[in-house]
N, C-alpha and C. Protein backbone atom coordinates (compact mmCIF):
# COMPACT_ATOMS: atom_id res chain seq x y z
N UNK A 1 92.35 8.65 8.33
CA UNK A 1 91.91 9.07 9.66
C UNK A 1 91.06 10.33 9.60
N UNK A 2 91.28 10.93 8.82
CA UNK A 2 90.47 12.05 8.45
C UNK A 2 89.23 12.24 8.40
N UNK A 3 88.73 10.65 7.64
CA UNK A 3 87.53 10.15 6.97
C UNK A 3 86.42 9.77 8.60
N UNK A 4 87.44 9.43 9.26
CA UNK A 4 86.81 8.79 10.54
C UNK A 4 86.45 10.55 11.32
N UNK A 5 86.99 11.41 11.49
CA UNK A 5 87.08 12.24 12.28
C UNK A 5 86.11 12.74 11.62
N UNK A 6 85.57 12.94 10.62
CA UNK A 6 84.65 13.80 10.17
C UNK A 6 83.33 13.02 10.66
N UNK A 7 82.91 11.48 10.25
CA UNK A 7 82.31 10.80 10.45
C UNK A 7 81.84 10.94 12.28
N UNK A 8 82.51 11.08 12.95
CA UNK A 8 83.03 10.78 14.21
C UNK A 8 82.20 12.85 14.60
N UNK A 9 82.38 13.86 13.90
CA UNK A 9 81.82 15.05 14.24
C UNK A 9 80.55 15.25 13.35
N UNK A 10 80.06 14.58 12.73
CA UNK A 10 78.73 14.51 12.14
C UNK A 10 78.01 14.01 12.89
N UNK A 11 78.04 12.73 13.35
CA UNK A 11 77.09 11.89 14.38
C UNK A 11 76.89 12.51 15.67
N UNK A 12 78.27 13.48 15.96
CA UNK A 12 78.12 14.24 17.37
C UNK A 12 77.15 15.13 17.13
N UNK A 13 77.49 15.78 15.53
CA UNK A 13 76.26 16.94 15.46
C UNK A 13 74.83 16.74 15.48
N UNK A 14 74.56 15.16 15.10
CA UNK A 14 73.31 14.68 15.00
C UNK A 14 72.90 14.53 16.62
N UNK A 15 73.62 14.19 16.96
CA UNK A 15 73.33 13.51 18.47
C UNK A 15 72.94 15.08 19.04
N UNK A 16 73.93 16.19 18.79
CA UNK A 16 73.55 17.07 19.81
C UNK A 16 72.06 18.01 19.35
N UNK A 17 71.83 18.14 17.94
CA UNK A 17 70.51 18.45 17.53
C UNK A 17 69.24 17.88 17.97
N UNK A 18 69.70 16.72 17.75
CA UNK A 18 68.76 15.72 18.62
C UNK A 18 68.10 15.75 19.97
N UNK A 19 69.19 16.49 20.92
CA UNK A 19 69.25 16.38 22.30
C UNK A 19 68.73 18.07 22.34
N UNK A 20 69.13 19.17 21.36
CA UNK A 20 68.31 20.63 21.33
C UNK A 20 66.82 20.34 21.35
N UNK A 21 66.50 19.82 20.59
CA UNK A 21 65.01 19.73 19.99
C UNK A 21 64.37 18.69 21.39
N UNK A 22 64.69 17.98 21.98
CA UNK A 22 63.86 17.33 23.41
C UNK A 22 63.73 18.72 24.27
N UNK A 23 64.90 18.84 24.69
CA UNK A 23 64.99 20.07 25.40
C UNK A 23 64.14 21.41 25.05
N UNK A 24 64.12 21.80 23.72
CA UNK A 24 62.81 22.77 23.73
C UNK A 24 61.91 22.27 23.49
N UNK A 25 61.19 21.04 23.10
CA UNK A 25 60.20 20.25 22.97
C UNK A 25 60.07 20.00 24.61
N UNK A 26 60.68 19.80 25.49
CA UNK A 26 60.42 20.08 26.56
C UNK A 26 59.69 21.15 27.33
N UNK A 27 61.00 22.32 26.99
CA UNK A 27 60.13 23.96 27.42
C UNK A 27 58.81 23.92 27.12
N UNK A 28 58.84 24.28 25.84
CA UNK A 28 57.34 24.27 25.29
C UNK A 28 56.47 23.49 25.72
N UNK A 29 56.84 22.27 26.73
CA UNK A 29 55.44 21.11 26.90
C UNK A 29 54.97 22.11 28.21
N UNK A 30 56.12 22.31 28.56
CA UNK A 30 56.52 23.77 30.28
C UNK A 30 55.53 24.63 29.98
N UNK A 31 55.48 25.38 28.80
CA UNK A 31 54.97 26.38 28.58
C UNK A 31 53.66 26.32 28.15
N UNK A 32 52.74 25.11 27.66
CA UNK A 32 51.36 24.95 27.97
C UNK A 32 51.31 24.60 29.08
N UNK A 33 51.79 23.62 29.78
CA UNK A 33 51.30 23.35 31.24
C UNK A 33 51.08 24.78 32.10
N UNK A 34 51.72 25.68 31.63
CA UNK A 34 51.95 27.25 32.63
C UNK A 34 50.54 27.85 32.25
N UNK A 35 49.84 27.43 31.22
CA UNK A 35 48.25 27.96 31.52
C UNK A 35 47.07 27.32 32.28
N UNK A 36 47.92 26.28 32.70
CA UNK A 36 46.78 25.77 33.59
C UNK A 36 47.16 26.60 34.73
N UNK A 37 47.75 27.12 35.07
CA UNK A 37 48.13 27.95 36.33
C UNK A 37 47.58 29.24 36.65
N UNK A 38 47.14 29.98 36.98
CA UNK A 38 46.63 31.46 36.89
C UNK A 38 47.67 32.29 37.40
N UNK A 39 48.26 32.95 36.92
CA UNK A 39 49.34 33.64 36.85
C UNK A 39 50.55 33.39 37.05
N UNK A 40 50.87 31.96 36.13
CA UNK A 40 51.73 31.50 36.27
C UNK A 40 52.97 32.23 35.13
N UNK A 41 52.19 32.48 34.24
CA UNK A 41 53.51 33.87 32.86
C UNK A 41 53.79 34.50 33.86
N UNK A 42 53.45 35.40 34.45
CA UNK A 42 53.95 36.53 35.56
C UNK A 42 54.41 36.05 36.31
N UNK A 43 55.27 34.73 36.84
CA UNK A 43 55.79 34.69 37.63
C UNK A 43 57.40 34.44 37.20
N UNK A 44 58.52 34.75 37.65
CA UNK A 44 59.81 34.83 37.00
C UNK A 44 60.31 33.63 36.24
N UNK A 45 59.78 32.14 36.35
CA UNK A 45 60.05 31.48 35.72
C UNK A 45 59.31 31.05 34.05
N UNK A 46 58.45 31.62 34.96
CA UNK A 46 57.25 32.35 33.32
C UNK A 46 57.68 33.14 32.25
N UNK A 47 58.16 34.35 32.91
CA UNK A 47 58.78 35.05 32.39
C UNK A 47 59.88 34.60 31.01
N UNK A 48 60.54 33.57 31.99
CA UNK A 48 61.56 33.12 31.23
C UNK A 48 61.78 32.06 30.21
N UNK A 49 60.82 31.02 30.54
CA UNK A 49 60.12 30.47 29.62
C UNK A 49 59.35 30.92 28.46
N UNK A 50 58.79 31.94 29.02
CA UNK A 50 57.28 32.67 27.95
C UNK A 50 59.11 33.32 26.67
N UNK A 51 60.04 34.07 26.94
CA UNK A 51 60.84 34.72 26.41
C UNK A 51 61.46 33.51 25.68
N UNK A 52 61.97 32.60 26.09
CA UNK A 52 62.34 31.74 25.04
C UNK A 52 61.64 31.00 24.23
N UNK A 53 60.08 30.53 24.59
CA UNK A 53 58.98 29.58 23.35
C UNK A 53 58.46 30.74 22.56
N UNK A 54 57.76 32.02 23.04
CA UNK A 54 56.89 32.88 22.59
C UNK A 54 57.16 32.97 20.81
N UNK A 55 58.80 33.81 20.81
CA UNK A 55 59.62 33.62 19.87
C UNK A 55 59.10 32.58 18.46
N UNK A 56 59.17 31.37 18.71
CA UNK A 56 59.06 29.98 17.65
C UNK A 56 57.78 29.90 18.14
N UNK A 57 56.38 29.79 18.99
CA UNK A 57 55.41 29.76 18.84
C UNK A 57 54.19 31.00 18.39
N UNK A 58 54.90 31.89 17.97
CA UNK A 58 54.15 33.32 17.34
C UNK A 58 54.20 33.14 15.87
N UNK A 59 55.25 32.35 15.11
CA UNK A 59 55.17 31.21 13.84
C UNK A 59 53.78 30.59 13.38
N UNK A 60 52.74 30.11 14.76
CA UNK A 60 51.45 29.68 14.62
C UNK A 60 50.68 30.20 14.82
N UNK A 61 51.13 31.42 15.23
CA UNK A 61 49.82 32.02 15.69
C UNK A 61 48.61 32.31 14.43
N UNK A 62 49.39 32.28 13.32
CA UNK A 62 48.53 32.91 12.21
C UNK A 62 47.74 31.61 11.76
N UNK A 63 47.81 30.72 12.24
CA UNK A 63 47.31 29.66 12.02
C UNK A 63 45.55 29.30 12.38
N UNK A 64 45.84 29.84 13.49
CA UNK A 64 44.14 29.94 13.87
C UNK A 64 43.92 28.46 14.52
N UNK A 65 45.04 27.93 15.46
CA UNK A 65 44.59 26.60 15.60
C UNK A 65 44.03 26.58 16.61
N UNK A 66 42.91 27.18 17.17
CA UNK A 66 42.06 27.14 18.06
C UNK A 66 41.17 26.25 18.15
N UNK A 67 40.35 25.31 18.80
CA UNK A 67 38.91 24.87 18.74
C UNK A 67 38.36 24.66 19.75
N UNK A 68 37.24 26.07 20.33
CA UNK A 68 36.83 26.23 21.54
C UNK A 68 38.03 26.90 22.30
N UNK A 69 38.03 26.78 23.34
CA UNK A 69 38.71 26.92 24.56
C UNK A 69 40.28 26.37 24.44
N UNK A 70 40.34 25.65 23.28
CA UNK A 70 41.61 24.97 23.22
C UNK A 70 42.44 25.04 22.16
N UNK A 71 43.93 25.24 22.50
CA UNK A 71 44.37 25.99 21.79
C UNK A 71 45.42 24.38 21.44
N UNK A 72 46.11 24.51 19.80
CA UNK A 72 46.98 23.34 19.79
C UNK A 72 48.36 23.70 18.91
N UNK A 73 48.45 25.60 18.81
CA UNK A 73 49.74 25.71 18.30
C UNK A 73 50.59 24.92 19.04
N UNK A 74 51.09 24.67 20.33
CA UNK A 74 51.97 24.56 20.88
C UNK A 74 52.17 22.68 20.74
N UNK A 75 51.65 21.90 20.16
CA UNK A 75 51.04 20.58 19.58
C UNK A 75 51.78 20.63 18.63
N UNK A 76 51.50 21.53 17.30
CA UNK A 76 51.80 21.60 15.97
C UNK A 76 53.24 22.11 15.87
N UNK A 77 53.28 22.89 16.83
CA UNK A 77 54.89 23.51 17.10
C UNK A 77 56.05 22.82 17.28
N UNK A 78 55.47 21.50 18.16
CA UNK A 78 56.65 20.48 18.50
C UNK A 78 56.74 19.33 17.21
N UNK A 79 55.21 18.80 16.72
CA UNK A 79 55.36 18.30 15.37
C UNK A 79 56.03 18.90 14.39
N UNK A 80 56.10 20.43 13.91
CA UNK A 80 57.05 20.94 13.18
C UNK A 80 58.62 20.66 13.61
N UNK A 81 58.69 21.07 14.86
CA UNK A 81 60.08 21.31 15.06
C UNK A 81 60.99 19.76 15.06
N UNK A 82 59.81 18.66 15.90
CA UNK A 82 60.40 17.22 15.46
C UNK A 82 60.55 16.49 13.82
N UNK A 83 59.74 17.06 13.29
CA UNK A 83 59.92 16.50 11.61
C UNK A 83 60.85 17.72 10.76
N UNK A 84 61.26 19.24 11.16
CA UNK A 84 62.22 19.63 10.81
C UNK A 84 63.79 18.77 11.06
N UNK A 85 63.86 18.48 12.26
CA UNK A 85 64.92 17.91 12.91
C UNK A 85 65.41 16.86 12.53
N UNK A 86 64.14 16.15 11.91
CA UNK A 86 64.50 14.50 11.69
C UNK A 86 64.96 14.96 10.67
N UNK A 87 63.92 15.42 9.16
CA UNK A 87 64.48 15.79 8.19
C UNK A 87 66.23 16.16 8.19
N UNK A 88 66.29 16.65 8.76
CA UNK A 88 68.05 17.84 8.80
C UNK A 88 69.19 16.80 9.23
N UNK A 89 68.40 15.97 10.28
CA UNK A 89 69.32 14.52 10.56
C UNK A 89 69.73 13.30 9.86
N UNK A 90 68.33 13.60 9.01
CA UNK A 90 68.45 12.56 7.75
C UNK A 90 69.33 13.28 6.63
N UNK A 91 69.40 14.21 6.62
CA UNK A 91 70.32 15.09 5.21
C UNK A 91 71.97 15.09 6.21
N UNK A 92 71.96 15.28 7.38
CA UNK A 92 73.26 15.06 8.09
C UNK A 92 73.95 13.54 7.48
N UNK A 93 72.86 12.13 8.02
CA UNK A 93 73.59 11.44 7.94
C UNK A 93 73.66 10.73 6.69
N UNK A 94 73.16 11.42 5.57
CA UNK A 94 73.46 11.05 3.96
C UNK A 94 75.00 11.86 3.76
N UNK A 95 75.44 12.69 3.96
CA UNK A 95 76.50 13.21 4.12
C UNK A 95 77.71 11.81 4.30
N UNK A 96 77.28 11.11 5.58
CA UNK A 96 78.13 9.75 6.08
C UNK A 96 78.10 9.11 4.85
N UNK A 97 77.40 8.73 4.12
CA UNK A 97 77.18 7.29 2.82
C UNK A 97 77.46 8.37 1.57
């Protein structure tokens, strides 16, 4: 029974990593849409958003992924953070076998 219970809190852990990474893959989709806005950072939900992506998207900044007017850290940010995740899910559920 042991064997099951562990099995049984691995898949939860996968499931709930899984469900982190939409959720700030979310914010962050939040947090480009907030530049189409004109002063939309300065407004308190900005604020609060800008404080939780800024953090994991200042990672790209050194990147230079600009072209023109358009910026695509926040693109590359969610591709990182989704192929970190999978990766870590895939090493979770080798753990199971």
């Amino acid at each position: 029974m042991i064997f099951s219970q562990e099995v049984v809190n691995i898949v939860e852990l996968i499931s709930l990593l899984y469900l982190a990474v939409r959720i700030y893959s979310g914010l962050l989709i939040i947090y480009a849409l907030l530049s189409w806005f004109p002063g939309a950072y300065e407004s308190t939900f900005g604020r609060l958003i800008a404080r939780i992506c800024e953090p994991y998207l200042s990672l790209f900044d050194r990147l230079n992924l600009n072209i023109g007017m358009i910026g695509f850290n926040v693109m590359i940010a969610i591709i990182v953070l989704n192929l970190a995740a999978s990766g870590l899910g895939k090493i979770l559920e080798s753990l199971l076998y």
